[in-house]
C-alpha atoms as a PDB file:
ATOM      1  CA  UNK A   1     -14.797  -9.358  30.738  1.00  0.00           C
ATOM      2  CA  UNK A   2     -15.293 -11.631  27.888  1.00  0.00           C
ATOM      3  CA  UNK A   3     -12.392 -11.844  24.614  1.00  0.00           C
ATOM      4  CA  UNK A   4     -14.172 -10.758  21.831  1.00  0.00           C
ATOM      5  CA  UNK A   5     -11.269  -9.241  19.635  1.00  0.00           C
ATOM      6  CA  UNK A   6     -11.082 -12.036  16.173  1.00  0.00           C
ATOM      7  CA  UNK A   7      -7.407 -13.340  16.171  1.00  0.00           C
ATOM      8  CA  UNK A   8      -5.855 -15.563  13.813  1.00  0.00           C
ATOM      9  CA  UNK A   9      -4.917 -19.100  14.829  1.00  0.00           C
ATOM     10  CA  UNK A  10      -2.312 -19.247  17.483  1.00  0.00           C
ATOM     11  CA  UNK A  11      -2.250 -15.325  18.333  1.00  0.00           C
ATOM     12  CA  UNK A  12      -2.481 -14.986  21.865  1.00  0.00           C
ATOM     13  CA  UNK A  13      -4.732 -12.111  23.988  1.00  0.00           C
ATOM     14  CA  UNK A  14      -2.699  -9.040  24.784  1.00  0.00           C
ATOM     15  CA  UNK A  15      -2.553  -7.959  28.433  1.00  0.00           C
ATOM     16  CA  UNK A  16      -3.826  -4.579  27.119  1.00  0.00           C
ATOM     17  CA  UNK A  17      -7.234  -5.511  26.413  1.00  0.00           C
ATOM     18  CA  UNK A  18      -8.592  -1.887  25.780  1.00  0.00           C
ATOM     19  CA  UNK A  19      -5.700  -1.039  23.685  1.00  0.00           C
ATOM     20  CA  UNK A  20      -6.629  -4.569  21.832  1.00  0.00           C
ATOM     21  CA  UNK A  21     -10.213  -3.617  21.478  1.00  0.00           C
ATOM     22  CA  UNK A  22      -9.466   0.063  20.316  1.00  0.00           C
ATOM     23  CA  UNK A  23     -11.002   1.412  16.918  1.00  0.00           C
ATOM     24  CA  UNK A  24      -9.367   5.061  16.770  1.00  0.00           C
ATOM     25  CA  UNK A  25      -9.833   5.146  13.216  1.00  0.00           C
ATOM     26  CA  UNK A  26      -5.407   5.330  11.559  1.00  0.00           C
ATOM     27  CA  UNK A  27      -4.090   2.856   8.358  1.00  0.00           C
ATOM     28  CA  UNK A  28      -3.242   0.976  11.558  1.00  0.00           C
ATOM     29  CA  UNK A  29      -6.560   0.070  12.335  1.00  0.00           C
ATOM     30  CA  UNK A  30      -7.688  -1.209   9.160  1.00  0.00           C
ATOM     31  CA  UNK A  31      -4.563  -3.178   8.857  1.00  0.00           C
ATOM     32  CA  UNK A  32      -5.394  -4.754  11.575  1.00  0.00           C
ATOM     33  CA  UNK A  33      -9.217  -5.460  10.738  1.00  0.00           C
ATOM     34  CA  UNK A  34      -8.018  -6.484   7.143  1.00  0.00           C
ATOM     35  CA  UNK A  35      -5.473  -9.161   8.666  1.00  0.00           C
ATOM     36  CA  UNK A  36      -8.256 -10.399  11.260  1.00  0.00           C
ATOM     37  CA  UNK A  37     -11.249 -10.595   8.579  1.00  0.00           C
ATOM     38  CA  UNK A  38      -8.470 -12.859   6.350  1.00  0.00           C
ATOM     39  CA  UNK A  39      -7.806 -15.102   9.545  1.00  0.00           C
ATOM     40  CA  UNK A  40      -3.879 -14.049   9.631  1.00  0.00           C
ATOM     41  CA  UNK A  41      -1.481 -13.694  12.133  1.00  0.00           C
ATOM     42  CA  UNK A  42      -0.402  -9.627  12.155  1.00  0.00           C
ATOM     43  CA  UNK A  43       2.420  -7.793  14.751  1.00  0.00           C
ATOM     44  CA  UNK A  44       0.740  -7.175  17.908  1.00  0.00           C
ATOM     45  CA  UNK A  45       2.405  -4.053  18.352  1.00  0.00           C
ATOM     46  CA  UNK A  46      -0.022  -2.583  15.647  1.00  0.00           C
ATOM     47  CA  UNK A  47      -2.421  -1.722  18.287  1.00  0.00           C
ATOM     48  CA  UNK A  48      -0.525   0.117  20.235  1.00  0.00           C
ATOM     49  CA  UNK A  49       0.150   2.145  16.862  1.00  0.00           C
ATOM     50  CA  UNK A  50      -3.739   1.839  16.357  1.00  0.00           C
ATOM     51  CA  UNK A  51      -4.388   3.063  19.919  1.00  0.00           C
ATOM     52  CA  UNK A  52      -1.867   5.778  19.848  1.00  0.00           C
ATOM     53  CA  UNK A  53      -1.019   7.366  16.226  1.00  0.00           C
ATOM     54  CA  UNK A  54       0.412  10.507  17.175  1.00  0.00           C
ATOM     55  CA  UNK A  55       2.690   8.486  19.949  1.00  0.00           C
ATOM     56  CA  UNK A  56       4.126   6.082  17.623  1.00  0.00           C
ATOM     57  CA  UNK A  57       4.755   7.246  14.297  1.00  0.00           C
ATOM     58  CA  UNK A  58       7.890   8.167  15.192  1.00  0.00           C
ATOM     59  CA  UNK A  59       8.712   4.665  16.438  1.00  0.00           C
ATOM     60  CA  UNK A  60       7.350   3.196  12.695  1.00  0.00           C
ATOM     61  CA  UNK A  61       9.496   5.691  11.117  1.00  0.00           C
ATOM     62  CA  UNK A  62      12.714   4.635  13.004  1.00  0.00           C
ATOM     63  CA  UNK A  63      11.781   1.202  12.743  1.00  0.00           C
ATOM     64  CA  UNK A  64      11.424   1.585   8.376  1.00  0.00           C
ATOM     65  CA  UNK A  65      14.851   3.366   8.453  1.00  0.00           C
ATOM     66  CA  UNK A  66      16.898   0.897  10.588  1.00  0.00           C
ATOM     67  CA  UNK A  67      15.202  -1.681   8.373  1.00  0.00           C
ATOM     68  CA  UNK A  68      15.337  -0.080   5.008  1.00  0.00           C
ATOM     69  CA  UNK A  69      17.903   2.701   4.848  1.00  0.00           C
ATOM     70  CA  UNK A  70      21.177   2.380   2.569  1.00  0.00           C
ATOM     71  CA  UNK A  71      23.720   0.395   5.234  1.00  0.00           C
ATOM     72  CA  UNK A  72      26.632  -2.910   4.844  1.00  0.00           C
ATOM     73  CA  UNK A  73      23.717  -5.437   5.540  1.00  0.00           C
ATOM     74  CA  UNK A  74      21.289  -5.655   3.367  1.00  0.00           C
ATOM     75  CA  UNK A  75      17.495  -5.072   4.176  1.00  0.00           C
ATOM     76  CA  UNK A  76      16.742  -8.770   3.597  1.00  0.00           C
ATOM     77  CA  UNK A  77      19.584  -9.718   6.536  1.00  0.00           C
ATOM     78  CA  UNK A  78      18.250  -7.182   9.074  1.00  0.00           C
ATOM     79  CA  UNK A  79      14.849  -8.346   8.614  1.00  0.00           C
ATOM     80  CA  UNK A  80      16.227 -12.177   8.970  1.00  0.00           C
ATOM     81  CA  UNK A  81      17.986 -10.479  12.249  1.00  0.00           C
ATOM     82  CA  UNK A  82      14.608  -9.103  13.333  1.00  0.00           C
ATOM     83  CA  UNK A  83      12.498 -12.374  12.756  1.00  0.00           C
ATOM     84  CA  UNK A  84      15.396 -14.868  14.563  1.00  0.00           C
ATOM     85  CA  UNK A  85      15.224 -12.330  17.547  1.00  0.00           C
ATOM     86  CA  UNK A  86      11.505 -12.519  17.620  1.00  0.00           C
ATOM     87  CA  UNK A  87      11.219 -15.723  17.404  1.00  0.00           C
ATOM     88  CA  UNK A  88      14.312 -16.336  20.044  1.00  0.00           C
ATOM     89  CA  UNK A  89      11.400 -14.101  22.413  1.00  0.00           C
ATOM     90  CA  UNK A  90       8.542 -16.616  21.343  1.00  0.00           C
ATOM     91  CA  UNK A  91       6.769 -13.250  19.124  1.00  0.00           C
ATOM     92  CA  UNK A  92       5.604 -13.286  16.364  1.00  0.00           C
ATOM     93  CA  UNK A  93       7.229 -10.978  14.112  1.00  0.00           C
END
């Protein structure tokens, strides 16, 4: 099967290719085109969001709240947190 999915430089395929390719029309979807059409880097985990809406809001919304809500480190640290572990697993975050 040939890799037609646009990615921005250094974005690797997924080993879901269907779920890569998917177009179920969610804000997921056209986050993702909008980030592809612009050349940019994006999460990868947006298309399984893309692929399965009803399946994964609930993951989004726990992710926002661990991220955002009131707690004794600030948003900005948790995110630094989230983007030294990512990059500690070689992903993009």
């Amino acid at each position: 099967m040939s890799d037609d999915v646009k990615r921005g430089p250094g974005m690797k395929p997924m080993f879901l290719p269907d779920v890569e390719r998917c177009a179920t029309p969610s804000p997921y979807t056209a986050l993702i085109r909008d980030r592809q059409q612009a050349g940019f880097e994006y999460p990868q985990i947006w298309h399984m969001f893309a692929f399965l809406p009803k399946a994964t809001e609930h993951l989004a919304r726990f992710t926002q709240e661990i991220l955002r809500s009131p707690a004794p480190m600030s948003p900005g640290i948790r995110e630094l947190i989230a983007a030294f572990t990512s990059y500690r697993n070689d992903c993009p975050f």
